[in-house]
PDB file of N, CA and C in Angstrom:
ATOM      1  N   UNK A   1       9.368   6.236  -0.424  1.00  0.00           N
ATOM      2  CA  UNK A   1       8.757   5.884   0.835  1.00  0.00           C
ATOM      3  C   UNK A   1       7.514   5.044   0.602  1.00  0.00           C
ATOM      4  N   UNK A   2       6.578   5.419  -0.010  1.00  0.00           N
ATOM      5  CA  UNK A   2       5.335   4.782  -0.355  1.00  0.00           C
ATOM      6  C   UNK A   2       5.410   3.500  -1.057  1.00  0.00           C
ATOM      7  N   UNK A   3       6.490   3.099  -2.100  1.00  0.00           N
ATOM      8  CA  UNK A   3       7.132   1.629  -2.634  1.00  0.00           C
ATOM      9  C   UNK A   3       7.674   0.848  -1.146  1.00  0.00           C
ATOM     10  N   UNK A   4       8.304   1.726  -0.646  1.00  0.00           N
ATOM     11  CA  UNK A   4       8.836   0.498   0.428  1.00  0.00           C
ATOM     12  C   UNK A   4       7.457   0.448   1.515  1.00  0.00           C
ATOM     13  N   UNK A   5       6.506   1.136   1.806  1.00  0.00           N
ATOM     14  CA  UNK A   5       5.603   0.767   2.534  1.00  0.00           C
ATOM     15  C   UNK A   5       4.873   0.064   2.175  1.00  0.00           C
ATOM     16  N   UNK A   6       4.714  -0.005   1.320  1.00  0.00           N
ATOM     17  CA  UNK A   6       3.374  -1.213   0.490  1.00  0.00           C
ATOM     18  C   UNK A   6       4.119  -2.019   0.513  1.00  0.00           C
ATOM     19  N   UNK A   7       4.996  -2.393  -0.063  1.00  0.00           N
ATOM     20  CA  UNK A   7       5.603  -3.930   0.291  1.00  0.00           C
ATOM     21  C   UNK A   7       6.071  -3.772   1.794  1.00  0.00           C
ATOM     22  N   UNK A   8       6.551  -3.734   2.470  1.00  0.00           N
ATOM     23  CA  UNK A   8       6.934  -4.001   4.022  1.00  0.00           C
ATOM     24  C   UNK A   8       5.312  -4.640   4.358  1.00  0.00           C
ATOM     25  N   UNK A   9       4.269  -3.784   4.132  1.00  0.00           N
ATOM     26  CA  UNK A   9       2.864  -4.255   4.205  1.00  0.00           C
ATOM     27  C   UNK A   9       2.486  -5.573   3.831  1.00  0.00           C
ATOM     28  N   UNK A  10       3.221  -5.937   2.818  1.00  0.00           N
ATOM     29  CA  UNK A  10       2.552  -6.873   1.833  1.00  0.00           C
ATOM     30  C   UNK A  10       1.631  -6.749   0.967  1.00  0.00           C
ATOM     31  N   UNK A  11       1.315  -5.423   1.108  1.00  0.00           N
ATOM     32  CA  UNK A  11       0.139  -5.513  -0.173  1.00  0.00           C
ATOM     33  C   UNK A  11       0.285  -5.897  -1.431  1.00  0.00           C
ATOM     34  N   UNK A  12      -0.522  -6.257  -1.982  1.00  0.00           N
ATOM     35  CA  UNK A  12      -0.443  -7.189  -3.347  1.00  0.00           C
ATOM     36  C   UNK A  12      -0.781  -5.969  -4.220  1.00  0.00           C
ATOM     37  N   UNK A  13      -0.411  -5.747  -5.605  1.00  0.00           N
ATOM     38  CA  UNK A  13      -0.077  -4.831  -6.266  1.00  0.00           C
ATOM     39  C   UNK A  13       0.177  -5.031  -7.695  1.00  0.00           C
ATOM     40  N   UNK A  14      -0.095  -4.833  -8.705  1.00  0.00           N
ATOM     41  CA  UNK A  14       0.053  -4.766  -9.826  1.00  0.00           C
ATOM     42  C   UNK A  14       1.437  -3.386 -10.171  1.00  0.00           C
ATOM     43  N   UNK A  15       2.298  -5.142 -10.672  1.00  0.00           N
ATOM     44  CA  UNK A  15       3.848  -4.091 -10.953  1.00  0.00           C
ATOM     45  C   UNK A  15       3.813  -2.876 -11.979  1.00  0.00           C
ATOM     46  N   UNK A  16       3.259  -3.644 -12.939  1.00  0.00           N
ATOM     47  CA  UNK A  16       3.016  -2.586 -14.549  1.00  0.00           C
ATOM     48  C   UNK A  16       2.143  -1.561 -14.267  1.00  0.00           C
ATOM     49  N   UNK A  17       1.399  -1.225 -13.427  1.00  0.00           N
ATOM     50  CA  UNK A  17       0.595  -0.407 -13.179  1.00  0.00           C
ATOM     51  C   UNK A  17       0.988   1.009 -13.483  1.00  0.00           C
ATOM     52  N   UNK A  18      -0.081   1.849 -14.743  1.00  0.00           N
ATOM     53  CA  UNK A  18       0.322   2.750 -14.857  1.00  0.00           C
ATOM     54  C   UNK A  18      -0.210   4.188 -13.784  1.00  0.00           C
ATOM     55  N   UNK A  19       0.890   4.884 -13.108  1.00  0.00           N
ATOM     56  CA  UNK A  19       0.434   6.028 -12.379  1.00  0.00           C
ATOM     57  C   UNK A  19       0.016   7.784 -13.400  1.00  0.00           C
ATOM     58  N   UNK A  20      -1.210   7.864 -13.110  1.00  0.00           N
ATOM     59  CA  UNK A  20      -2.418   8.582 -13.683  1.00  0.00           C
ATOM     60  C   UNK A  20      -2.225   9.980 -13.193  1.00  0.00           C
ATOM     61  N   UNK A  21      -1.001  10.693 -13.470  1.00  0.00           N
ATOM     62  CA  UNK A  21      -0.711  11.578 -12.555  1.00  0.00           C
ATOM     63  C   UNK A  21      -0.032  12.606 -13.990  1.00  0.00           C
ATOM     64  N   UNK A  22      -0.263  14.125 -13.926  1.00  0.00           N
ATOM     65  CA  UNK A  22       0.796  14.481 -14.766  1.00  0.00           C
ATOM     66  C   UNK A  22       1.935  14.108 -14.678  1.00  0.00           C
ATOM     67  N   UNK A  23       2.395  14.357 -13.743  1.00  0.00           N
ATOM     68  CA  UNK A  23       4.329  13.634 -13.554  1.00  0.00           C
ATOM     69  C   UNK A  23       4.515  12.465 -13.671  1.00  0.00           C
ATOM     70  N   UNK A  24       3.756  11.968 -13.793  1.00  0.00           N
ATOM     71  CA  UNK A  24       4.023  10.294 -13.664  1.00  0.00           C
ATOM     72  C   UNK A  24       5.342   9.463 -14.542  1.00  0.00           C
ATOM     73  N   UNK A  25       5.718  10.345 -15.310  1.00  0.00           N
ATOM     74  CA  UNK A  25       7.187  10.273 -15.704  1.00  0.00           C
ATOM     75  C   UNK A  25       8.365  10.202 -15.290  1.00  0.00           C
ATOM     76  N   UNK A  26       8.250  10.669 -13.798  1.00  0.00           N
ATOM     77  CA  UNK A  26       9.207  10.840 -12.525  1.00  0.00           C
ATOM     78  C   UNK A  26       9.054  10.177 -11.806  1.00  0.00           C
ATOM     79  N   UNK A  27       7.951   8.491 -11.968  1.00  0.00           N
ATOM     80  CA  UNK A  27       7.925   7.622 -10.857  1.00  0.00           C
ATOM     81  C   UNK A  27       8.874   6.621 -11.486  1.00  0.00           C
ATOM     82  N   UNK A  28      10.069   6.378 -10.988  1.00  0.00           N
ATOM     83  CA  UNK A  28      10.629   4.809 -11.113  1.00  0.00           C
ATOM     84  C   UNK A  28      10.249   3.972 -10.874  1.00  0.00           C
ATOM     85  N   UNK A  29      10.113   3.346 -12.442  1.00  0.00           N
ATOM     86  CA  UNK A  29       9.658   2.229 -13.431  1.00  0.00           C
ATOM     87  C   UNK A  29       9.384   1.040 -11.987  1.00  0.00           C
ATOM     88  N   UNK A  30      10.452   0.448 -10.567  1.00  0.00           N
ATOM     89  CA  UNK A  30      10.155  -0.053  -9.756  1.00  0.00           C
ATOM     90  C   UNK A  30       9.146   0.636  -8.951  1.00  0.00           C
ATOM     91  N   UNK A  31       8.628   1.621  -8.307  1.00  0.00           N
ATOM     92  CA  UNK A  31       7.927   1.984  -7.558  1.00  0.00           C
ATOM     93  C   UNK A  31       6.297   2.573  -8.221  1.00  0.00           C
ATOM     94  N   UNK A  32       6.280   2.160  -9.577  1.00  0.00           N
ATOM     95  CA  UNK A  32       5.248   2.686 -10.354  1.00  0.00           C
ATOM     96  C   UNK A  32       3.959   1.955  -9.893  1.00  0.00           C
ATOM     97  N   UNK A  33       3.971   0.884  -9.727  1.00  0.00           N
ATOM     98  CA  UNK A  33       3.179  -0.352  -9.472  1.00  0.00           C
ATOM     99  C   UNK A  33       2.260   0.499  -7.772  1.00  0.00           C
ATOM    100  N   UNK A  34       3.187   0.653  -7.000  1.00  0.00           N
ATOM    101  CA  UNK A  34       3.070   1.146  -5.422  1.00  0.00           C
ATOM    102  C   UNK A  34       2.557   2.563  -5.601  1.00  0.00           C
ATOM    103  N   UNK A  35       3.139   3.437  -6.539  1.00  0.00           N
ATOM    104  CA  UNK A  35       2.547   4.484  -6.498  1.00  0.00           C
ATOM    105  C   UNK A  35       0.578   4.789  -7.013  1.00  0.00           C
ATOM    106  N   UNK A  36       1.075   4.182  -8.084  1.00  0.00           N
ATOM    107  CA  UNK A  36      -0.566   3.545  -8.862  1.00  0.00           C
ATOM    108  C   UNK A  36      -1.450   3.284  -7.630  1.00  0.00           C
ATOM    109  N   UNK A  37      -1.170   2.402  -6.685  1.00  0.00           N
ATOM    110  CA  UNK A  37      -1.877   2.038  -6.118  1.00  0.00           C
ATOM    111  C   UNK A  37      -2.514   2.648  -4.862  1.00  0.00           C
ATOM    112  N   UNK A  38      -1.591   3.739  -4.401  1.00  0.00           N
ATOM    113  CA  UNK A  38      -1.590   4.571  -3.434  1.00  0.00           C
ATOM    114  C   UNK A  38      -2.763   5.499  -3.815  1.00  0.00           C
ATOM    115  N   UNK A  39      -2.137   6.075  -5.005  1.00  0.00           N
ATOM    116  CA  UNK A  39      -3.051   7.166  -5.950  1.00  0.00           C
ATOM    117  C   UNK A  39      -4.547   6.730  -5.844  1.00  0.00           C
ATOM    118  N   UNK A  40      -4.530   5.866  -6.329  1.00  0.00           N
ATOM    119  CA  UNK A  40      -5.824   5.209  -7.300  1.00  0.00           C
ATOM    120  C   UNK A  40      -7.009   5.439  -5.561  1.00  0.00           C
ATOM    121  N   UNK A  41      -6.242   4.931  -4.586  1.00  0.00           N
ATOM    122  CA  UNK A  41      -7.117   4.614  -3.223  1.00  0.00           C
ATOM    123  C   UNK A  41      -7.103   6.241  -2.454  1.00  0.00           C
ATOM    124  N   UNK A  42      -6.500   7.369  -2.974  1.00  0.00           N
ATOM    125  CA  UNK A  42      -6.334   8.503  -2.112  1.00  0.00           C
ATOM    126  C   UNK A  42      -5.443   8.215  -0.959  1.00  0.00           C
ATOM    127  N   UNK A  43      -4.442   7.267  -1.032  1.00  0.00           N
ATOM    128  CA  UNK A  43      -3.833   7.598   0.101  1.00  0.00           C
ATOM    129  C   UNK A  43      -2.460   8.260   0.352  1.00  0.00           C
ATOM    130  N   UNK A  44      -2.242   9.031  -0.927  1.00  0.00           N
ATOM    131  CA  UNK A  44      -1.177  10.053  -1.178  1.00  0.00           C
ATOM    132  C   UNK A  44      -1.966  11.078  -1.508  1.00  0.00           C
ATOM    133  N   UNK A  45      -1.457  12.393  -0.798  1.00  0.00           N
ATOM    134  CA  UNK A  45      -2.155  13.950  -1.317  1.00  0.00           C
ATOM    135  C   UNK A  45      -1.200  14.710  -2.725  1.00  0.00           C
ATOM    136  N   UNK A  46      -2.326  14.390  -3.475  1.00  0.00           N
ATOM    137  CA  UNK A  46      -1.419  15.136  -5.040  1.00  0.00           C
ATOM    138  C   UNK A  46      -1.635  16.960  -4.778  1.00  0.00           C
ATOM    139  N   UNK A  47      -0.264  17.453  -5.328  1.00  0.00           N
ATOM    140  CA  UNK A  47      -0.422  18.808  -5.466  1.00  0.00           C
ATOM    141  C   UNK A  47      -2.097  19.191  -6.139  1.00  0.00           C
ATOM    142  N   UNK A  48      -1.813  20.963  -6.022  1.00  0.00           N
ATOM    143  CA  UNK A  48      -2.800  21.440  -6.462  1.00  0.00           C
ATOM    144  C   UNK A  48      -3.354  20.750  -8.248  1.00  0.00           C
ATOM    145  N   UNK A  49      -2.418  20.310  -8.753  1.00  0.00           N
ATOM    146  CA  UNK A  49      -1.909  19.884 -10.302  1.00  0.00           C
ATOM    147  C   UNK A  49      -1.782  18.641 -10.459  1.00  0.00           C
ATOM    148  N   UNK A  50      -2.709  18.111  -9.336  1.00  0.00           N
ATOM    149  CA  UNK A  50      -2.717  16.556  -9.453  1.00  0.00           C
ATOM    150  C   UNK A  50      -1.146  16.062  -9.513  1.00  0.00           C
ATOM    151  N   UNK A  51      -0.101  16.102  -8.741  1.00  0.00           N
ATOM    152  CA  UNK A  51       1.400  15.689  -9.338  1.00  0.00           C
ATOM    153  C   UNK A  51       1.155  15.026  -7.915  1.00  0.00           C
ATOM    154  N   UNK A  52       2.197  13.813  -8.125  1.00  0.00           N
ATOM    155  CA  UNK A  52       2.571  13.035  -7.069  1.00  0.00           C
ATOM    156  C   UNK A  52       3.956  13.456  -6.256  1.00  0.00           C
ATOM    157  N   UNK A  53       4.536  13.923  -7.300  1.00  0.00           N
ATOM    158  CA  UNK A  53       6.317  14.629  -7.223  1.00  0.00           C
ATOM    159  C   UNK A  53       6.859  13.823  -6.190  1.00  0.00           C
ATOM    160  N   UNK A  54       7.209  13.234  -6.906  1.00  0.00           N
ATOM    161  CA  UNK A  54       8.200  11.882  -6.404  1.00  0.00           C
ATOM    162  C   UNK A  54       9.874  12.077  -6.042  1.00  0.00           C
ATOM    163  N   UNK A  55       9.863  13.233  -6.560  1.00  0.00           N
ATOM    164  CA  UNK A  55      11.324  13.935  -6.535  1.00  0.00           C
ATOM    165  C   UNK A  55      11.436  14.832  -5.463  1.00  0.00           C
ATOM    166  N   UNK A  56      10.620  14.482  -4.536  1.00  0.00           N
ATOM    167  CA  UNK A  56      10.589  15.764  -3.483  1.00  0.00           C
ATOM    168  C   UNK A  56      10.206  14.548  -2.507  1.00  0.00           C
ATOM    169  N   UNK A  57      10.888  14.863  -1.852  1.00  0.00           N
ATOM    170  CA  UNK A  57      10.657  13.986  -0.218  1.00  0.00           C
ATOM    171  C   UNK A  57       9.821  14.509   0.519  1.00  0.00           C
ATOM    172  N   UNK A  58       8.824  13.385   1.203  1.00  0.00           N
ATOM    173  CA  UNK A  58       7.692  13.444   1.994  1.00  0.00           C
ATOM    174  C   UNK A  58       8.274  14.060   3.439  1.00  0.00           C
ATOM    175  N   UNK A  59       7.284  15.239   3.376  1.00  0.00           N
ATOM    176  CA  UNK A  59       6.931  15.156   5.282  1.00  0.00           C
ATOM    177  C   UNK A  59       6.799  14.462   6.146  1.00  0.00           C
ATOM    178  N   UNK A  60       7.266  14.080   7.339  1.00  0.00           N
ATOM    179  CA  UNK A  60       6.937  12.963   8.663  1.00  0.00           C
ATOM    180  C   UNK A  60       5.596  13.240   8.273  1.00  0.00           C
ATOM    181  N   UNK A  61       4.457  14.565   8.218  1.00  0.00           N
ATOM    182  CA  UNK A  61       3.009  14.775   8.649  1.00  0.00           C
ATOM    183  C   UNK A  61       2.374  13.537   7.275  1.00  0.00           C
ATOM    184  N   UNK A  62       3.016  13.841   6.066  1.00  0.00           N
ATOM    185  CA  UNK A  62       2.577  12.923   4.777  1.00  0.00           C
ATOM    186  C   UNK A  62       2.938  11.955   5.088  1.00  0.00           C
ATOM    187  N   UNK A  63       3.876  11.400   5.805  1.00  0.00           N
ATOM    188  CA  UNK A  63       4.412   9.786   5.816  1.00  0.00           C
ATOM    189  C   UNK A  63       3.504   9.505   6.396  1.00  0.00           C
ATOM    190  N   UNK A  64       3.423   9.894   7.465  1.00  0.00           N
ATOM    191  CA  UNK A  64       2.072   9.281   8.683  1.00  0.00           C
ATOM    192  C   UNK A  64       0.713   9.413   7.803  1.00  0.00           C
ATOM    193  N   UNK A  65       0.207  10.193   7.136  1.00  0.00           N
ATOM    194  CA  UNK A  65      -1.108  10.066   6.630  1.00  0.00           C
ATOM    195  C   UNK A  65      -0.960   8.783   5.743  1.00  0.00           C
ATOM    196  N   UNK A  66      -0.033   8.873   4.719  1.00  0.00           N
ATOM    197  CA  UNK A  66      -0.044   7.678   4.024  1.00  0.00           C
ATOM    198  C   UNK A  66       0.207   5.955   4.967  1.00  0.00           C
ATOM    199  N   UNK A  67       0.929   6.054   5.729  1.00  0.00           N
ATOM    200  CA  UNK A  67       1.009   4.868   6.541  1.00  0.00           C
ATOM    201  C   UNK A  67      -0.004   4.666   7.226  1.00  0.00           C
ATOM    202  N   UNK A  68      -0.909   5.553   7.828  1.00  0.00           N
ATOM    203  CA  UNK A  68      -2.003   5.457   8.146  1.00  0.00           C
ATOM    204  C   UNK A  68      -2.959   4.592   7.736  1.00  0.00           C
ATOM    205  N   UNK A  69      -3.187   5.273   6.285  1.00  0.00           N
ATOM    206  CA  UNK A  69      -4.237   5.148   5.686  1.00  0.00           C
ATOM    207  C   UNK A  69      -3.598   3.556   4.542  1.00  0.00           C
ATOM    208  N   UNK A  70      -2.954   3.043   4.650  1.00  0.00           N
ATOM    209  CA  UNK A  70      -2.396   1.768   4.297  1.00  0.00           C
ATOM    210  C   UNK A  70      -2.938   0.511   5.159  1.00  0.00           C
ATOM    211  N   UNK A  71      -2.419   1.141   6.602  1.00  0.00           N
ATOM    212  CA  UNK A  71      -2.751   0.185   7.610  1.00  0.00           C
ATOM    213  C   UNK A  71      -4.546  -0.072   7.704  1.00  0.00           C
ATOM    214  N   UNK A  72      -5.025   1.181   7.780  1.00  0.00           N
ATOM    215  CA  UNK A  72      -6.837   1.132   7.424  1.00  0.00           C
ATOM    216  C   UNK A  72      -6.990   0.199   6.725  1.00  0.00           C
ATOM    217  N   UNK A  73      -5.979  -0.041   4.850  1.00  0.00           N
ATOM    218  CA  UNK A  73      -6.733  -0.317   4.422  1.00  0.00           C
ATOM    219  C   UNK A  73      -6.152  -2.347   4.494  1.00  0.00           C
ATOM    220  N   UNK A  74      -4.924  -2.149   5.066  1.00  0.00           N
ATOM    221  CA  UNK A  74      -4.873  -3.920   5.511  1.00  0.00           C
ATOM    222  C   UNK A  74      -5.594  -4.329   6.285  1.00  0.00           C
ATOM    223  N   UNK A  75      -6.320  -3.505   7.809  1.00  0.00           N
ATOM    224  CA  UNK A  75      -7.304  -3.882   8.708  1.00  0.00           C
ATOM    225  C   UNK A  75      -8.772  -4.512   7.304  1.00  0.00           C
ATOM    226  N   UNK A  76      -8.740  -3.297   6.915  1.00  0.00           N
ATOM    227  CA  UNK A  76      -9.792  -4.199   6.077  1.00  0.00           C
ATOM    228  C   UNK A  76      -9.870  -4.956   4.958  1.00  0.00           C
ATOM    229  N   UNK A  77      -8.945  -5.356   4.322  1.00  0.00           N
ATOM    230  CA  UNK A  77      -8.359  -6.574   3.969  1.00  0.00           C
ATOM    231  C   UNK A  77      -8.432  -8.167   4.227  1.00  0.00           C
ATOM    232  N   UNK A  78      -7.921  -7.717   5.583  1.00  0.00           N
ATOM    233  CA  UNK A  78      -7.815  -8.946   6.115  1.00  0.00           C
ATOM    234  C   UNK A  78      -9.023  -9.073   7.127  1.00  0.00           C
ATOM    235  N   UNK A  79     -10.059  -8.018   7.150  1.00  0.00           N
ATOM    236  CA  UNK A  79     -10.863  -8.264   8.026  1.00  0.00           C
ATOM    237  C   UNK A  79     -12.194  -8.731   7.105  1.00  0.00           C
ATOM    238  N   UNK A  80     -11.903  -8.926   5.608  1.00  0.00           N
ATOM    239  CA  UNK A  80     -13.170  -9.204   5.240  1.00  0.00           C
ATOM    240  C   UNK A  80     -13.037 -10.874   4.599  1.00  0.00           C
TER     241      UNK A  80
END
């Protein structure tokens, strides 16, 4: 979910980007770049264990925080 929102967004993104997460072994090699970037800004909530768990599908309540907080951060993007 969070790979296809950042790009639908357009956000610009560093592909190779490594995600800083214990699991980070479980992000596909394509969505690593998107996840990194999510992480890095807080706009994904990591378990208690810092994990992103990518293997577990998001809540509507998590989709919306993360889409949220994407759109925040294109308003200010493009607003500066």
């Amino acid at each position: 979910m969070t790979a296809m929102a950042v790009r639908a967004l357009g956000v610009v993104i560093e592909e190779d980007a490594v995600v800083d997460t214990p699991d980070a072994y479980k992000v596909s090699d394509w969505a690593a770049g998107a996840v990194a970037f999510t992480v890095e800004r807080g706009m994904i909530n990591l378990d208690e264990d810092g994990n992103v768990n990518p293997d577990i599908g998001a809540l509507r309540s998590e989709a919306a925080v993360t889409l949220s907080k994407l759109l925040e951060y294109m308003e200010t993007v493009e607003g500066s």
